[in-house]
C-alpha atoms as a PDB file:
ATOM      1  CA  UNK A   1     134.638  66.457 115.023  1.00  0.00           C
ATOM      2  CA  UNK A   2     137.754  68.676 115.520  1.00  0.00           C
ATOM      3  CA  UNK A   3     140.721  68.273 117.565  1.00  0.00           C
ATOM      4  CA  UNK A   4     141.528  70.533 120.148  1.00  0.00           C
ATOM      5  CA  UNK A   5     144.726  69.009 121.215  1.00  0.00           C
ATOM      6  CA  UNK A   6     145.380  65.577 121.865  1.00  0.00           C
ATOM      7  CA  UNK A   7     143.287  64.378 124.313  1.00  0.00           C
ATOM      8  CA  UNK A   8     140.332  66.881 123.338  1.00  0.00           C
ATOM      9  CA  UNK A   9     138.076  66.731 120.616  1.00  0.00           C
ATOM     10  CA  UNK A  10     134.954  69.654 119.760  1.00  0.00           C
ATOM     11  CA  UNK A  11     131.703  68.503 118.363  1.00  0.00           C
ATOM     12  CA  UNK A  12     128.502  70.472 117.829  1.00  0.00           C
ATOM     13  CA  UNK A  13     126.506  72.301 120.094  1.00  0.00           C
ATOM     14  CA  UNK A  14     129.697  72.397 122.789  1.00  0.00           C
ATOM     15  CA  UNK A  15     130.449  68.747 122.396  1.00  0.00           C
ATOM     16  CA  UNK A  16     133.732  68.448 124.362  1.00  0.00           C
ATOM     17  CA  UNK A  17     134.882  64.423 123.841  1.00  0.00           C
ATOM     18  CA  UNK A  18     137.887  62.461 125.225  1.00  0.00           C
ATOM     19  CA  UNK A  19     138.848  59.094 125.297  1.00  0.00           C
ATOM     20  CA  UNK A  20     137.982  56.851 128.092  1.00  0.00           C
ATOM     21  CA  UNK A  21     140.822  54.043 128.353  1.00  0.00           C
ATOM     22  CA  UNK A  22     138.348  52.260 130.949  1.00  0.00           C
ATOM     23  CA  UNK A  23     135.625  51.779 127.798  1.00  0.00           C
ATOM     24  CA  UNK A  24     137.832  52.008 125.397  1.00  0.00           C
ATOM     25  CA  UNK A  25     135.935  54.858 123.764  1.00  0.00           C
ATOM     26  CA  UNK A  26     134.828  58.183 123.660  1.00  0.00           C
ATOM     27  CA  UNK A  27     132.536  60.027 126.132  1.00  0.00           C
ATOM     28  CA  UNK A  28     130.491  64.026 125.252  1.00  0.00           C
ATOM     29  CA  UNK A  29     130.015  66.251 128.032  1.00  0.00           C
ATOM     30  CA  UNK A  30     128.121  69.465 126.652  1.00  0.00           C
ATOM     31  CA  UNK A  31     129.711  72.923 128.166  1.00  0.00           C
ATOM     32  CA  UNK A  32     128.305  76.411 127.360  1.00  0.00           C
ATOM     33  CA  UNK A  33     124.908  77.744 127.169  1.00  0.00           C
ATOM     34  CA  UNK A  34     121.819  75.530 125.714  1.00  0.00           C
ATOM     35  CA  UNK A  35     119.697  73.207 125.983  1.00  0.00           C
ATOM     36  CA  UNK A  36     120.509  69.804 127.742  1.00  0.00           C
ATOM     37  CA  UNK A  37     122.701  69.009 130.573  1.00  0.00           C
ATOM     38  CA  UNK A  38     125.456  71.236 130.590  1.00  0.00           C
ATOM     39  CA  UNK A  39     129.366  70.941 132.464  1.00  0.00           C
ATOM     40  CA  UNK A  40     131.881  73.570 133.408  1.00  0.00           C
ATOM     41  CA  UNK A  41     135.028  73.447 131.801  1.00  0.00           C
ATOM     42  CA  UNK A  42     137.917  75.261 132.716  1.00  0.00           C
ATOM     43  CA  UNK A  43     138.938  75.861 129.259  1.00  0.00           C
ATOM     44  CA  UNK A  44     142.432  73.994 129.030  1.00  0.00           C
ATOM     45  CA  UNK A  45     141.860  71.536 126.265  1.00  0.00           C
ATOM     46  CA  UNK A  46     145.484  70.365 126.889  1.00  0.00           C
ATOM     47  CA  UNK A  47     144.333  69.515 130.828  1.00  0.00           C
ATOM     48  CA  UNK A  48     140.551  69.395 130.773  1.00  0.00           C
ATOM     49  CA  UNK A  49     138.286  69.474 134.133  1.00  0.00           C
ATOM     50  CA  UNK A  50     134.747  69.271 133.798  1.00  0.00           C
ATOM     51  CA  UNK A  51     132.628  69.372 137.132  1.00  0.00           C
ATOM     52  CA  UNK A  52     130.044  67.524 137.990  1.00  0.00           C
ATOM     53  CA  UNK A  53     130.984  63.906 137.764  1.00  0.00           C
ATOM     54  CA  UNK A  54     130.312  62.051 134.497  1.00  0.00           C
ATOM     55  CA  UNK A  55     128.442  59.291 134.660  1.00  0.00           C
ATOM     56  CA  UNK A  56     127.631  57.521 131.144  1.00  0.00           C
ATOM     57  CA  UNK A  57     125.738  53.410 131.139  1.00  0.00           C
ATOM     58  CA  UNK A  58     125.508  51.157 128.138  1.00  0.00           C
ATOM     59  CA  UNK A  59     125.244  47.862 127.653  1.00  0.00           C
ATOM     60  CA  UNK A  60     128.338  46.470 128.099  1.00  0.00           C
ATOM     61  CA  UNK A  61     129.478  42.864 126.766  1.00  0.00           C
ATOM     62  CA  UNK A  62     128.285  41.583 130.143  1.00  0.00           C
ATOM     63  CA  UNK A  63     125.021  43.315 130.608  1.00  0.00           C
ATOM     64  CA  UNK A  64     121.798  41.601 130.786  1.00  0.00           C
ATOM     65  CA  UNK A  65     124.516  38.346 131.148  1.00  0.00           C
ATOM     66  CA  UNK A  66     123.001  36.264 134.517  1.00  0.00           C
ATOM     67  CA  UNK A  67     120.967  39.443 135.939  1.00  0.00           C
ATOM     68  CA  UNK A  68     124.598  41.838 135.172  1.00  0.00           C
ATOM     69  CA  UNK A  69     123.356  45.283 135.352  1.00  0.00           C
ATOM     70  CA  UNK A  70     123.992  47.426 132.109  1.00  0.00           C
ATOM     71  CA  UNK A  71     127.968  48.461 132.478  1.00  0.00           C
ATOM     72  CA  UNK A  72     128.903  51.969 134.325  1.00  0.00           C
ATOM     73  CA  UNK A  73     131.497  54.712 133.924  1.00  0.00           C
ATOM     74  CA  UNK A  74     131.432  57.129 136.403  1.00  0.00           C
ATOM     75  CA  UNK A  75     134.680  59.866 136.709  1.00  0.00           C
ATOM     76  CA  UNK A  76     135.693  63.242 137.650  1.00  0.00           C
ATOM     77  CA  UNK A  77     138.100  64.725 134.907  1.00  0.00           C
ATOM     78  CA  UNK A  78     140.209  67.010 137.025  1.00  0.00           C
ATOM     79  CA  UNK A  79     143.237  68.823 135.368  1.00  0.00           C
ATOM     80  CA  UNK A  80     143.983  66.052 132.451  1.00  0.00           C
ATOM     81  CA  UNK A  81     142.873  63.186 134.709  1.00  0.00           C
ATOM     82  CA  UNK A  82     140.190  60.858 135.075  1.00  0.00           C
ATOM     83  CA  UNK A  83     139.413  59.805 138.313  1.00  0.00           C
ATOM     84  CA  UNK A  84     137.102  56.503 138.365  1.00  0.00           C
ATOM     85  CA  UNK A  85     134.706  56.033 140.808  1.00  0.00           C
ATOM     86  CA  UNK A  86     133.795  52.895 142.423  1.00  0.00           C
ATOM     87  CA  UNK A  87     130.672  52.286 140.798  1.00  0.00           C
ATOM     88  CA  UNK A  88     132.387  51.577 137.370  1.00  0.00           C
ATOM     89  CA  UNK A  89     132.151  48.274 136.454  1.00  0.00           C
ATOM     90  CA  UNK A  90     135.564  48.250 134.208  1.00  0.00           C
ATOM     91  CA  UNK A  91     138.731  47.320 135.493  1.00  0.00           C
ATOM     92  CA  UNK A  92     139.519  51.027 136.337  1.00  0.00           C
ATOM     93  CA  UNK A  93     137.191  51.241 138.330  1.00  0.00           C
ATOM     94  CA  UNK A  94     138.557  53.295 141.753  1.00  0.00           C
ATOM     95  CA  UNK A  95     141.786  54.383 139.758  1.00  0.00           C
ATOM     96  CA  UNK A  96     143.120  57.195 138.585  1.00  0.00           C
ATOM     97  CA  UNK A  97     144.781  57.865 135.205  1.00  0.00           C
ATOM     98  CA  UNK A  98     145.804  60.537 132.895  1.00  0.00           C
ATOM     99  CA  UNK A  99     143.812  61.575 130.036  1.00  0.00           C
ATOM    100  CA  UNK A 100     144.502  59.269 126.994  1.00  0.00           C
ATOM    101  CA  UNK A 101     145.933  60.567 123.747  1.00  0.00           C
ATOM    102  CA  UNK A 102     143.310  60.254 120.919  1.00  0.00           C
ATOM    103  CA  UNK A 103     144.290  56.529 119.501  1.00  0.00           C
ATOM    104  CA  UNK A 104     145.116  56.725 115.763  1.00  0.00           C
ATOM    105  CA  UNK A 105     143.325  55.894 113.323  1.00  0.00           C
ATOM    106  CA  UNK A 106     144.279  52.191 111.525  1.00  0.00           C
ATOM    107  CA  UNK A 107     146.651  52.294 108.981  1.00  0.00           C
ATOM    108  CA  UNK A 108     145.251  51.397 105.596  1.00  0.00           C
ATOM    109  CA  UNK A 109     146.133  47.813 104.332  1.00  0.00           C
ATOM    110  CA  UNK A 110     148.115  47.779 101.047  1.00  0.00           C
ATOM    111  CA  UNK A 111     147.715  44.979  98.734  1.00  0.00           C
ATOM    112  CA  UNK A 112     151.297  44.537  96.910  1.00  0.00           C
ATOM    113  CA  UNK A 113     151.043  42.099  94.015  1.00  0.00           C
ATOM    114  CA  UNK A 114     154.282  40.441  93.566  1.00  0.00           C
ATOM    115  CA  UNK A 115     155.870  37.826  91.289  1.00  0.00           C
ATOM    116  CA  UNK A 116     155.904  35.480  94.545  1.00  0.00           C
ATOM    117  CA  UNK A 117     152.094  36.228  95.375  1.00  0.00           C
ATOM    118  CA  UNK A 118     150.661  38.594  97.190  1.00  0.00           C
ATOM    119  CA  UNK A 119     151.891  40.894  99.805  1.00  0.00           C
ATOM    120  CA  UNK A 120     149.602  42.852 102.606  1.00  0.00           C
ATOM    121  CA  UNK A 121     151.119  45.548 104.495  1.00  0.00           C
ATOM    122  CA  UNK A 122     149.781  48.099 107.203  1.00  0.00           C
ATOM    123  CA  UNK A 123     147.330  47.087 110.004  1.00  0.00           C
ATOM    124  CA  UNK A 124     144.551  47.103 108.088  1.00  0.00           C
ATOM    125  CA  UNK A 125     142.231  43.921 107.861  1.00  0.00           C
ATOM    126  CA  UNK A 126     139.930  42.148 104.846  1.00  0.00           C
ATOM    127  CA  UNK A 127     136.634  40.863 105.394  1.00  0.00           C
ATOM    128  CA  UNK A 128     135.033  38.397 104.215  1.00  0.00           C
ATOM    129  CA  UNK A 129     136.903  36.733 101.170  1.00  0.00           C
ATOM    130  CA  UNK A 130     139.474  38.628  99.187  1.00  0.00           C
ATOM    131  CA  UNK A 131     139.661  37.283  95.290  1.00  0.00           C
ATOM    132  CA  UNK A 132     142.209  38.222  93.166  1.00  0.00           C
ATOM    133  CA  UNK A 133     141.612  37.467  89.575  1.00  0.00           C
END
């Protein structure tokens, strides 16, 4: 994956990605010629549009949970903004936002040994047990 600016990301094949702050993830349109669905794209990887719609299910934390359907995310990106429909079942759903910055990636957690113990620093986390012999 490559970064196009902050917002955009390339993959394979004309793999566009950006972040969806409604899923807290990332959702692929495909733009250009081959095979598969394909979007427009106006080009501007600083203010993206793609046309259709977007419309991406999964199975959501709730789905399947007393007869919940599997969870929907259904936009227009116009010009660096996502415009949710009312079908999403997120708490977006009927808004419209900007275009997310990429989050960044989690700092890496330092282990500083001291004469007082031991010292973890960054945002980082351990699983599982951590033994220090």
């Amino acid at each position: 994956m490559s970064r196009l600016s902050p917002v955009l990301r390339g993959a394979q094949n004309g793999g566009l990605l950006f972040w969806c702050p409604g899923c807290d993830g990332a959702h692929q349109v495909t733009v250009g010629y081959g095979p598969g669905p394909r979007w427009g794209y106006n080009g501007n990887s600083e203010s993206p549009t793609f046309t259709p719609s977007i419309l991406v299910t999964y199975n959501g934390s709730d789905a399947g949970v007393d007869g919940a359907p599997p969870a929907t995310c259904h936009s227009f990106v116009t010009d660096g903004r996502i415009q949710f429909l009312g079908d999403c079942t997120h708490a977006l759903a009927a808004q419209t936002v900007d275009l997310p910055e990429w989050p960044s990636p989690p700092s890496p957690l330092v282990m500083n040994v001291t004469d007082d113990g031991i010292e973890l620093v960054g945002s980082g986390r351990v699983s599982g047990d951590l033994v220090v012999e």
